[in-house]
PDB file of N, CA and C in Angstrom:
ATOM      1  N   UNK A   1       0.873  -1.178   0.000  1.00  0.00           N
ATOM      2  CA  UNK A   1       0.000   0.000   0.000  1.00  0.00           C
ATOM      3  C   UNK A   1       0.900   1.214   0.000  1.00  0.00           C
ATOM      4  N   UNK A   2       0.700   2.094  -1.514  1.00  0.00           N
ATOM      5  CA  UNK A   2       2.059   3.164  -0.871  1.00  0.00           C
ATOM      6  C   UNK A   2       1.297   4.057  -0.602  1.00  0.00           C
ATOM      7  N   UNK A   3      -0.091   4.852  -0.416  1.00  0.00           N
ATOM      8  CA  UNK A   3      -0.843   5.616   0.238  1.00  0.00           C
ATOM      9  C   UNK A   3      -0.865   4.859   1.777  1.00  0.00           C
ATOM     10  N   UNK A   4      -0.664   5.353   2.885  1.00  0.00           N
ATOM     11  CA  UNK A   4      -0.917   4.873   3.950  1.00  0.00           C
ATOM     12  C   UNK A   4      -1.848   5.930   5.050  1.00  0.00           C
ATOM     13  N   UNK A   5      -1.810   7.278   4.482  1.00  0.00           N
ATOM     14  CA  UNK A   5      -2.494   8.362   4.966  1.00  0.00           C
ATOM     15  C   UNK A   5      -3.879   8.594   3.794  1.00  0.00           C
ATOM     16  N   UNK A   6      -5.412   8.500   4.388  1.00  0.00           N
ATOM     17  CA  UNK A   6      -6.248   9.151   3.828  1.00  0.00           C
ATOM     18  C   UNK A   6      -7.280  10.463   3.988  1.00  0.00           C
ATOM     19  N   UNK A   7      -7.702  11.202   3.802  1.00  0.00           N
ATOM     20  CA  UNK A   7      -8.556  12.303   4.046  1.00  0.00           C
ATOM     21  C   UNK A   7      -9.679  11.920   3.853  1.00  0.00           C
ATOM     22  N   UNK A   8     -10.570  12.657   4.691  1.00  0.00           N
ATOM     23  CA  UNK A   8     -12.656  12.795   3.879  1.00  0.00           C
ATOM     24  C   UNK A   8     -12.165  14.450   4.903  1.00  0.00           C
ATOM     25  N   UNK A   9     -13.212  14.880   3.593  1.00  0.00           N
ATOM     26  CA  UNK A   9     -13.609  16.570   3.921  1.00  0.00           C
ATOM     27  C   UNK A   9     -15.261  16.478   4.632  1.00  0.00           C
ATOM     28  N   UNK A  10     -15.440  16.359   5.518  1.00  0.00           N
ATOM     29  CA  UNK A  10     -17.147  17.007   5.574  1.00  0.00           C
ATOM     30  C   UNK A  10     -17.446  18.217   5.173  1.00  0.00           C
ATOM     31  N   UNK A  11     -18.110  18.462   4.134  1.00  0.00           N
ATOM     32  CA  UNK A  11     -18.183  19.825   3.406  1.00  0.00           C
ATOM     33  C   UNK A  11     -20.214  19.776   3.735  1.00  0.00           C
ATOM     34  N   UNK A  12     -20.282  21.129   4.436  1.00  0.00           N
ATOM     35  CA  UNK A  12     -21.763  21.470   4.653  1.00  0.00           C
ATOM     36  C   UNK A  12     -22.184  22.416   3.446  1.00  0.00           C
ATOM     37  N   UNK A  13     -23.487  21.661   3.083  1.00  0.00           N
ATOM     38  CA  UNK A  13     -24.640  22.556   1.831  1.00  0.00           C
ATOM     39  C   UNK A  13     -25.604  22.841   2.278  1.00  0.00           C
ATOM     40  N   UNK A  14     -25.733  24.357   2.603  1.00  0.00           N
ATOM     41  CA  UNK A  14     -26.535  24.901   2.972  1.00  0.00           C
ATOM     42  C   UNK A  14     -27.971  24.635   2.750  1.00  0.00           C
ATOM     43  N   UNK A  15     -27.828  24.557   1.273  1.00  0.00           N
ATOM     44  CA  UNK A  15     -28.716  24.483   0.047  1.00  0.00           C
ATOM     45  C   UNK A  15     -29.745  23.346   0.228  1.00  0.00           C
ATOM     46  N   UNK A  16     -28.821  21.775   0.550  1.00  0.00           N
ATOM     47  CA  UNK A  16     -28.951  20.358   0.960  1.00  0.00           C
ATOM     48  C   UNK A  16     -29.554  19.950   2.712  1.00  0.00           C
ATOM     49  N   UNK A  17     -29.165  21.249   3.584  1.00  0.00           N
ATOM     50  CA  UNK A  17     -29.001  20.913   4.455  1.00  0.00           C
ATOM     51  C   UNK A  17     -28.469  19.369   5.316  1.00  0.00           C
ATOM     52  N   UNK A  18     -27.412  19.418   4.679  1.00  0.00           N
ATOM     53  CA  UNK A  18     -26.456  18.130   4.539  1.00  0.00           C
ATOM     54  C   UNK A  18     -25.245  18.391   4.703  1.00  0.00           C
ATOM     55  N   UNK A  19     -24.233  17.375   5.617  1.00  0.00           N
ATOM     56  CA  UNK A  19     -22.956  17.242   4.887  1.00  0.00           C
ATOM     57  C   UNK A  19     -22.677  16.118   4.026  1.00  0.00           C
ATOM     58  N   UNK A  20     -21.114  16.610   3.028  1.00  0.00           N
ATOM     59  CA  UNK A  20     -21.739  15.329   2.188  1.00  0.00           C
ATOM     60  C   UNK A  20     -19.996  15.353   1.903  1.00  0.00           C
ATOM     61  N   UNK A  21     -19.262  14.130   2.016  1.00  0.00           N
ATOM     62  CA  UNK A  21     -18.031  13.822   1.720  1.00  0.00           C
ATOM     63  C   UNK A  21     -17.015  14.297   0.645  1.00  0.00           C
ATOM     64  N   UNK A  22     -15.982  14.398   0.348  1.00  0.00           N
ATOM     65  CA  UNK A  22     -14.873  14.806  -1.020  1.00  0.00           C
ATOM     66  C   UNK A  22     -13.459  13.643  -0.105  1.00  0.00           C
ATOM     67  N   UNK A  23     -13.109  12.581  -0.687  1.00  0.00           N
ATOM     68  CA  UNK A  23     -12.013  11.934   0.263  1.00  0.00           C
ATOM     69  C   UNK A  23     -11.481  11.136  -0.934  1.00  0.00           C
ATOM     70  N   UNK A  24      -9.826  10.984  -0.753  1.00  0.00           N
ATOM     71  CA  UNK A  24      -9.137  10.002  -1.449  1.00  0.00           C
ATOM     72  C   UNK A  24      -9.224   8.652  -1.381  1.00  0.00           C
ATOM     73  N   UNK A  25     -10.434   8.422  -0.547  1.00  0.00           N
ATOM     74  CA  UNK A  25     -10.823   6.906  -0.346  1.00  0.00           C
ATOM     75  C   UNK A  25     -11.847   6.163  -1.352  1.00  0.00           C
ATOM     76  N   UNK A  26     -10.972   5.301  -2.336  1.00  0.00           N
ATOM     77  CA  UNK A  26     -12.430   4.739  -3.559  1.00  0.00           C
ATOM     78  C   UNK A  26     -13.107   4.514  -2.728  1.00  0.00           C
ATOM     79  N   UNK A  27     -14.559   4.656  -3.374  1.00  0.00           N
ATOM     80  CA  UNK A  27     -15.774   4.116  -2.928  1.00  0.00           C
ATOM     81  C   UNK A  27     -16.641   5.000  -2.096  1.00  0.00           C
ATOM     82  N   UNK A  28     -15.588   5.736  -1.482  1.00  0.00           N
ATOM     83  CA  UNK A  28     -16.215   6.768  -0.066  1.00  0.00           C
ATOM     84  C   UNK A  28     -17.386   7.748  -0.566  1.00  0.00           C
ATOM     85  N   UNK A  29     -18.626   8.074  -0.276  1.00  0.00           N
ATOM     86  CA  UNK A  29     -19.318   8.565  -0.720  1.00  0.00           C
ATOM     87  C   UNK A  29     -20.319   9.016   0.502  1.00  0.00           C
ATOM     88  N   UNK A  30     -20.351  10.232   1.312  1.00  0.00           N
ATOM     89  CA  UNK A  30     -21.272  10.021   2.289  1.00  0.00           C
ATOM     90  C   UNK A  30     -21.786  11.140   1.947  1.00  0.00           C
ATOM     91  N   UNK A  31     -23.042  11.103   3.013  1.00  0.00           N
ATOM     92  CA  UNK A  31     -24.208  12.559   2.815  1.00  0.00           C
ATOM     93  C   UNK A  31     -24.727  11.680   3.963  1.00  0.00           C
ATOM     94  N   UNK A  32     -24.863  13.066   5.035  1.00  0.00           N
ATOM     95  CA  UNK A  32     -25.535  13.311   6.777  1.00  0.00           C
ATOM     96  C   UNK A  32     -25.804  14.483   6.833  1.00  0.00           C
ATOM     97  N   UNK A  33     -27.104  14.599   7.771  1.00  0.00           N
ATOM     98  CA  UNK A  33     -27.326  16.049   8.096  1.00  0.00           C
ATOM     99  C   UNK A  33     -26.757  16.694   9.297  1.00  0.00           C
ATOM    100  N   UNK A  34     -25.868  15.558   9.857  1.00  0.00           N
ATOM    101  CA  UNK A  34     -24.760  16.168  11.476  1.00  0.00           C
ATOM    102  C   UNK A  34     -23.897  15.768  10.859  1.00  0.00           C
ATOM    103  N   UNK A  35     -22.814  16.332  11.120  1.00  0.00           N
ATOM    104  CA  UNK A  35     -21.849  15.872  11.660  1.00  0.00           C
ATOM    105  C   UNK A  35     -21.587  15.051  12.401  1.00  0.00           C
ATOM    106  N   UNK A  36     -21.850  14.743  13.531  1.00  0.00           N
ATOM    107  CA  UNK A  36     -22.356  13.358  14.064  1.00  0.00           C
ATOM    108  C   UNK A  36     -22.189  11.944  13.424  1.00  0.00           C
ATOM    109  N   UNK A  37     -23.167  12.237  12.713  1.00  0.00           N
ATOM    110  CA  UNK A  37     -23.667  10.928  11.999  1.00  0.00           C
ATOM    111  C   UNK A  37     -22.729  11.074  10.738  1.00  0.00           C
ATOM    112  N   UNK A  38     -22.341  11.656  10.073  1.00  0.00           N
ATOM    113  CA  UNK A  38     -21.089  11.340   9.460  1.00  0.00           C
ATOM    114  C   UNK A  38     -19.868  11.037   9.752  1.00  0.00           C
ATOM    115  N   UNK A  39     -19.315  11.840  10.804  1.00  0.00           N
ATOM    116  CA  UNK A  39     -18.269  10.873  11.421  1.00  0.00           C
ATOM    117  C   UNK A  39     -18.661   9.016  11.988  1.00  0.00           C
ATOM    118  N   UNK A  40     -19.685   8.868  12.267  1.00  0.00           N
ATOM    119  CA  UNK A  40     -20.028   7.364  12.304  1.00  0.00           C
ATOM    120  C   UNK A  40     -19.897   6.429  11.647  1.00  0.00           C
ATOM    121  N   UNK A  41     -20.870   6.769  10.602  1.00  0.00           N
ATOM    122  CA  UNK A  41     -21.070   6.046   9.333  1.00  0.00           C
ATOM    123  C   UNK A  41     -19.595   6.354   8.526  1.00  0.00           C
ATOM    124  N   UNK A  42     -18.694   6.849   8.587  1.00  0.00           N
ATOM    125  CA  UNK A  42     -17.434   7.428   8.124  1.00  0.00           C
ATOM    126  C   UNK A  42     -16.537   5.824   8.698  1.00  0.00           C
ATOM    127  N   UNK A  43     -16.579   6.191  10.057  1.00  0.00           N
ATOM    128  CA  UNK A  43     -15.824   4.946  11.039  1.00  0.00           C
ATOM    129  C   UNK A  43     -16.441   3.865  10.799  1.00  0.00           C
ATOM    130  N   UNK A  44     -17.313   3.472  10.089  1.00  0.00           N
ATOM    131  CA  UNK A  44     -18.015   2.309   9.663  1.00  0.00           C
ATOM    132  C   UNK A  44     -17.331   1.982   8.725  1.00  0.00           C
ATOM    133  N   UNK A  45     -17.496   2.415   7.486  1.00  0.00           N
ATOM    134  CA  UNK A  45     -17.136   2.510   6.508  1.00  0.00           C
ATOM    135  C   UNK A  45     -15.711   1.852   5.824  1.00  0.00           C
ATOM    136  N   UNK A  46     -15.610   3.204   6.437  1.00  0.00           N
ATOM    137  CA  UNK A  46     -14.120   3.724   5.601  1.00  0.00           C
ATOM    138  C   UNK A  46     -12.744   2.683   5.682  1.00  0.00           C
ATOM    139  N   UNK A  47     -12.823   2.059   6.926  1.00  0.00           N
ATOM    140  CA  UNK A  47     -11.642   0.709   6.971  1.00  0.00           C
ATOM    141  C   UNK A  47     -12.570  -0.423   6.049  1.00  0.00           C
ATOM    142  N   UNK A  48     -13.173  -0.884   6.120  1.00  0.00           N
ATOM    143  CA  UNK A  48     -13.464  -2.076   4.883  1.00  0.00           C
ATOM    144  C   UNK A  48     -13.422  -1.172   3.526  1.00  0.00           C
ATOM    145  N   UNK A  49     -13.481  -0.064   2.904  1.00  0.00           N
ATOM    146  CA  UNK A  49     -13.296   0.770   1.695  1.00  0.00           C
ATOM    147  C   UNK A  49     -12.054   0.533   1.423  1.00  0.00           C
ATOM    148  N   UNK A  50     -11.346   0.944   2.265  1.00  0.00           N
ATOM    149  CA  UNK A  50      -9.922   0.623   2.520  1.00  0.00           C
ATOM    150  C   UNK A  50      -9.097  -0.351   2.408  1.00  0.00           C
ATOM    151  N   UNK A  51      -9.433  -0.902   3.022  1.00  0.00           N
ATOM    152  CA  UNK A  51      -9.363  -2.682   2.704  1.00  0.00           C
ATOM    153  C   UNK A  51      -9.525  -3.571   1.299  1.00  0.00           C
ATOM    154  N   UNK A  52     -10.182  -2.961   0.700  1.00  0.00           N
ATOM    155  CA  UNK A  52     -11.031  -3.503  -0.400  1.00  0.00           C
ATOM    156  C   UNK A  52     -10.374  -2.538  -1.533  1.00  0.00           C
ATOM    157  N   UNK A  53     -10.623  -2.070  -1.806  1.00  0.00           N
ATOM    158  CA  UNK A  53      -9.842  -0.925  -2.677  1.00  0.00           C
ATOM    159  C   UNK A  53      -8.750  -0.046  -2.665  1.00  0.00           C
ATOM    160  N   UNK A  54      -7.510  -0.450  -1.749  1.00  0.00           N
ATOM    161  CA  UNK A  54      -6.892   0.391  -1.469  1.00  0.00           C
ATOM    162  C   UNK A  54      -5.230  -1.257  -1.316  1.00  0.00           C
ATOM    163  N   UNK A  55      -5.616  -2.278  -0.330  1.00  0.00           N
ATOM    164  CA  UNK A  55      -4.614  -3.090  -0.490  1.00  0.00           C
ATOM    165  C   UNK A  55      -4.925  -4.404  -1.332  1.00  0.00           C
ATOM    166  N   UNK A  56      -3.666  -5.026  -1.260  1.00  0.00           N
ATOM    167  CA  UNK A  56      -3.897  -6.089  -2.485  1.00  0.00           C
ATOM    168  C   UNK A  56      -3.937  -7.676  -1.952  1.00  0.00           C
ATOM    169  N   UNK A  57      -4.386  -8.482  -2.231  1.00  0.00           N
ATOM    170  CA  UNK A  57      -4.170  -9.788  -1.791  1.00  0.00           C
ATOM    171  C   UNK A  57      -2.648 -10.273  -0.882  1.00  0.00           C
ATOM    172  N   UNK A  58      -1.768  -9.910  -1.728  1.00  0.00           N
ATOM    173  CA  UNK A  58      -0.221  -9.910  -1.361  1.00  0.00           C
ATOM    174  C   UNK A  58      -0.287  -8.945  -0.255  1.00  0.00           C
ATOM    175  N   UNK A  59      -0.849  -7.754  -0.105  1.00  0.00           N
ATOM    176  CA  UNK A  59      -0.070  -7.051   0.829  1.00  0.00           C
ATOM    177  C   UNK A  59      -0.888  -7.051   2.144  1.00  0.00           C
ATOM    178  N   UNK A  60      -1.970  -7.903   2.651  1.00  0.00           N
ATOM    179  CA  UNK A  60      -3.307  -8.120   3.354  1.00  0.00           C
ATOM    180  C   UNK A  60      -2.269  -9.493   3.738  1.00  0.00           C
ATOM    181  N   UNK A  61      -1.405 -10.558   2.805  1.00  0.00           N
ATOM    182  CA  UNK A  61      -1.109 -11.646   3.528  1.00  0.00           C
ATOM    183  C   UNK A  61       0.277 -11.171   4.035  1.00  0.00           C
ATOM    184  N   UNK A  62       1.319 -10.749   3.533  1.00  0.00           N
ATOM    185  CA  UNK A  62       2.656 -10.614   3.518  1.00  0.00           C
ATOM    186  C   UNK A  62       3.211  -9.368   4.352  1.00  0.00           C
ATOM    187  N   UNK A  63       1.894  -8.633   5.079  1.00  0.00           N
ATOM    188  CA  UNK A  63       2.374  -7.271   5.272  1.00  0.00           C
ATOM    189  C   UNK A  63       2.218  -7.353   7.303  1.00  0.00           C
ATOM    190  N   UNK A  64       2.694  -7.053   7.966  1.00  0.00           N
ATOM    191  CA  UNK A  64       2.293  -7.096   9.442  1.00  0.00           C
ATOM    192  C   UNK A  64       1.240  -6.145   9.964  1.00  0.00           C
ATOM    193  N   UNK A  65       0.294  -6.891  10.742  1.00  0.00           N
ATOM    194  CA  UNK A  65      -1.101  -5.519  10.855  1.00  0.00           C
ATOM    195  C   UNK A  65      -0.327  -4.245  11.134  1.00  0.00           C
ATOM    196  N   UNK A  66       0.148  -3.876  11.970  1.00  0.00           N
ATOM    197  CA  UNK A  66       1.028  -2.667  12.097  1.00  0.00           C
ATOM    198  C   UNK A  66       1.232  -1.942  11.092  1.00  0.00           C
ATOM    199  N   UNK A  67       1.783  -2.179  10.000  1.00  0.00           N
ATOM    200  CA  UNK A  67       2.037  -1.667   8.882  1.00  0.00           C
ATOM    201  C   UNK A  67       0.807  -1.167   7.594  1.00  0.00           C
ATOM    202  N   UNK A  68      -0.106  -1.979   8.139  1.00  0.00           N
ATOM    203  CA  UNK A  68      -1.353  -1.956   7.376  1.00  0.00           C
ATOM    204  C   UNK A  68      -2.443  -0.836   7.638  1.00  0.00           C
ATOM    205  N   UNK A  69      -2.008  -0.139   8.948  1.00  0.00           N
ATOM    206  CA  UNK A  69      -3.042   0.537   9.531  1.00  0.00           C
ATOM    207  C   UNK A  69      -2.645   1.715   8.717  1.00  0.00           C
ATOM    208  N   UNK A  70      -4.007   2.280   8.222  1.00  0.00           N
ATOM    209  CA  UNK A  70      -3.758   3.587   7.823  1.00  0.00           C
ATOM    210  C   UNK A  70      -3.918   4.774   8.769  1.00  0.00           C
ATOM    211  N   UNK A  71      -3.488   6.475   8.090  1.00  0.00           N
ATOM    212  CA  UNK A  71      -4.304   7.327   9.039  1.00  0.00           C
ATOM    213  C   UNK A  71      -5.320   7.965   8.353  1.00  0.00           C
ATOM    214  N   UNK A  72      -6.454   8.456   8.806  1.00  0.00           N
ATOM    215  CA  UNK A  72      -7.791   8.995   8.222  1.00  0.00           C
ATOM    216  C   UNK A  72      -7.668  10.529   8.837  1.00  0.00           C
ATOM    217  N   UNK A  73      -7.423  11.124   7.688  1.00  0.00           N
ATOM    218  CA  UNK A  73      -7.861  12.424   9.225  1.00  0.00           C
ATOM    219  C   UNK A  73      -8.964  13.095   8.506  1.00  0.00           C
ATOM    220  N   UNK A  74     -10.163  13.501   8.588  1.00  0.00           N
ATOM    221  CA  UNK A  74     -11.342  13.952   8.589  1.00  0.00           C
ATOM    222  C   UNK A  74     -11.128  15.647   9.020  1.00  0.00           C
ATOM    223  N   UNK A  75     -11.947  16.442   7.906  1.00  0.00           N
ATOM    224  CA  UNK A  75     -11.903  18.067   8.311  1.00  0.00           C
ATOM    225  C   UNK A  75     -13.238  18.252   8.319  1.00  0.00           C
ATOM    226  N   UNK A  76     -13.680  19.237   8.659  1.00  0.00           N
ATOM    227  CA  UNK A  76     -14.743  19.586   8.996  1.00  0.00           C
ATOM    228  C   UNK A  76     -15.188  20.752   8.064  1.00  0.00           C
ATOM    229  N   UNK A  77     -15.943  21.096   7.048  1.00  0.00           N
ATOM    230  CA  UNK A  77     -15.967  22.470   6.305  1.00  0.00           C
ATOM    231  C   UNK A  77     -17.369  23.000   6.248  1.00  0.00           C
ATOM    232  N   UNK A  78     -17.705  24.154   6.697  1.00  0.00           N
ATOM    233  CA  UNK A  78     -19.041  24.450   6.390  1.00  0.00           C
ATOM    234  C   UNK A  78     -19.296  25.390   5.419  1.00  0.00           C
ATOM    235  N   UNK A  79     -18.760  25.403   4.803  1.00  0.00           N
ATOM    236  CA  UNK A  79     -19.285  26.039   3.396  1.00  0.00           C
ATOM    237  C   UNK A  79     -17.682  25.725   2.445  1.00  0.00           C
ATOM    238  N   UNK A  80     -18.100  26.008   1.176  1.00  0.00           N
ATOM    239  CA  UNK A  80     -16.919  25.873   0.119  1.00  0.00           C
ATOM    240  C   UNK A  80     -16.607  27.447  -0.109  1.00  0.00           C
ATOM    241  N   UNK A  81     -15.476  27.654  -0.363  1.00  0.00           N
ATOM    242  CA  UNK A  81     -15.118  28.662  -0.731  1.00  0.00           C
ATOM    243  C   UNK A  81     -15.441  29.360  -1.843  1.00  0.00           C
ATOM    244  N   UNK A  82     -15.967  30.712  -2.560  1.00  0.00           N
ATOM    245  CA  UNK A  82     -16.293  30.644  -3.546  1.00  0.00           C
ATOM    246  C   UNK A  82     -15.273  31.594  -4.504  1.00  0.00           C
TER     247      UNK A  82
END
């Protein structure tokens, strides 16, 4: 795995009254109306996404859990810049 660090943005739409994800994680796709509940469903998520789309058969058998753990760091944004 040579990504070992990933991001999700919680970006708030006013518009939506929602937050709704932007992250280098395939698959990642969220929309919540807290914050809250996106960081949850985020921690649900996001390690099997990870898992699945991110390492490879070889590197899931050959690699030590230690090494496997990624970091997620999550921002918080309430509006986009315009």
């Amino acid at each position: 795995m040579s990504n070992r660090s990933f991001y999700v943005r919680a970006i708030w739409d006013p518009e939506e009254n929602l937050f709704y994800s932007e992250s280098n994680i395939i698959g990642l796709h969220l929309e919540a109306p807290t914050f809250e509940e996106f960081e949850q469903v985020l921690m649900d998520v996001a390690p099997d996404l990870i898992v699945a789309n991110h390492l490879t058969e070889s590197e899931l058998a050959n690699t030590p859990l230690r090494d496997l753990v990624p970091a997620i760091v999550i921002e918080k944004q309430l509006a986009k810049a315009s």
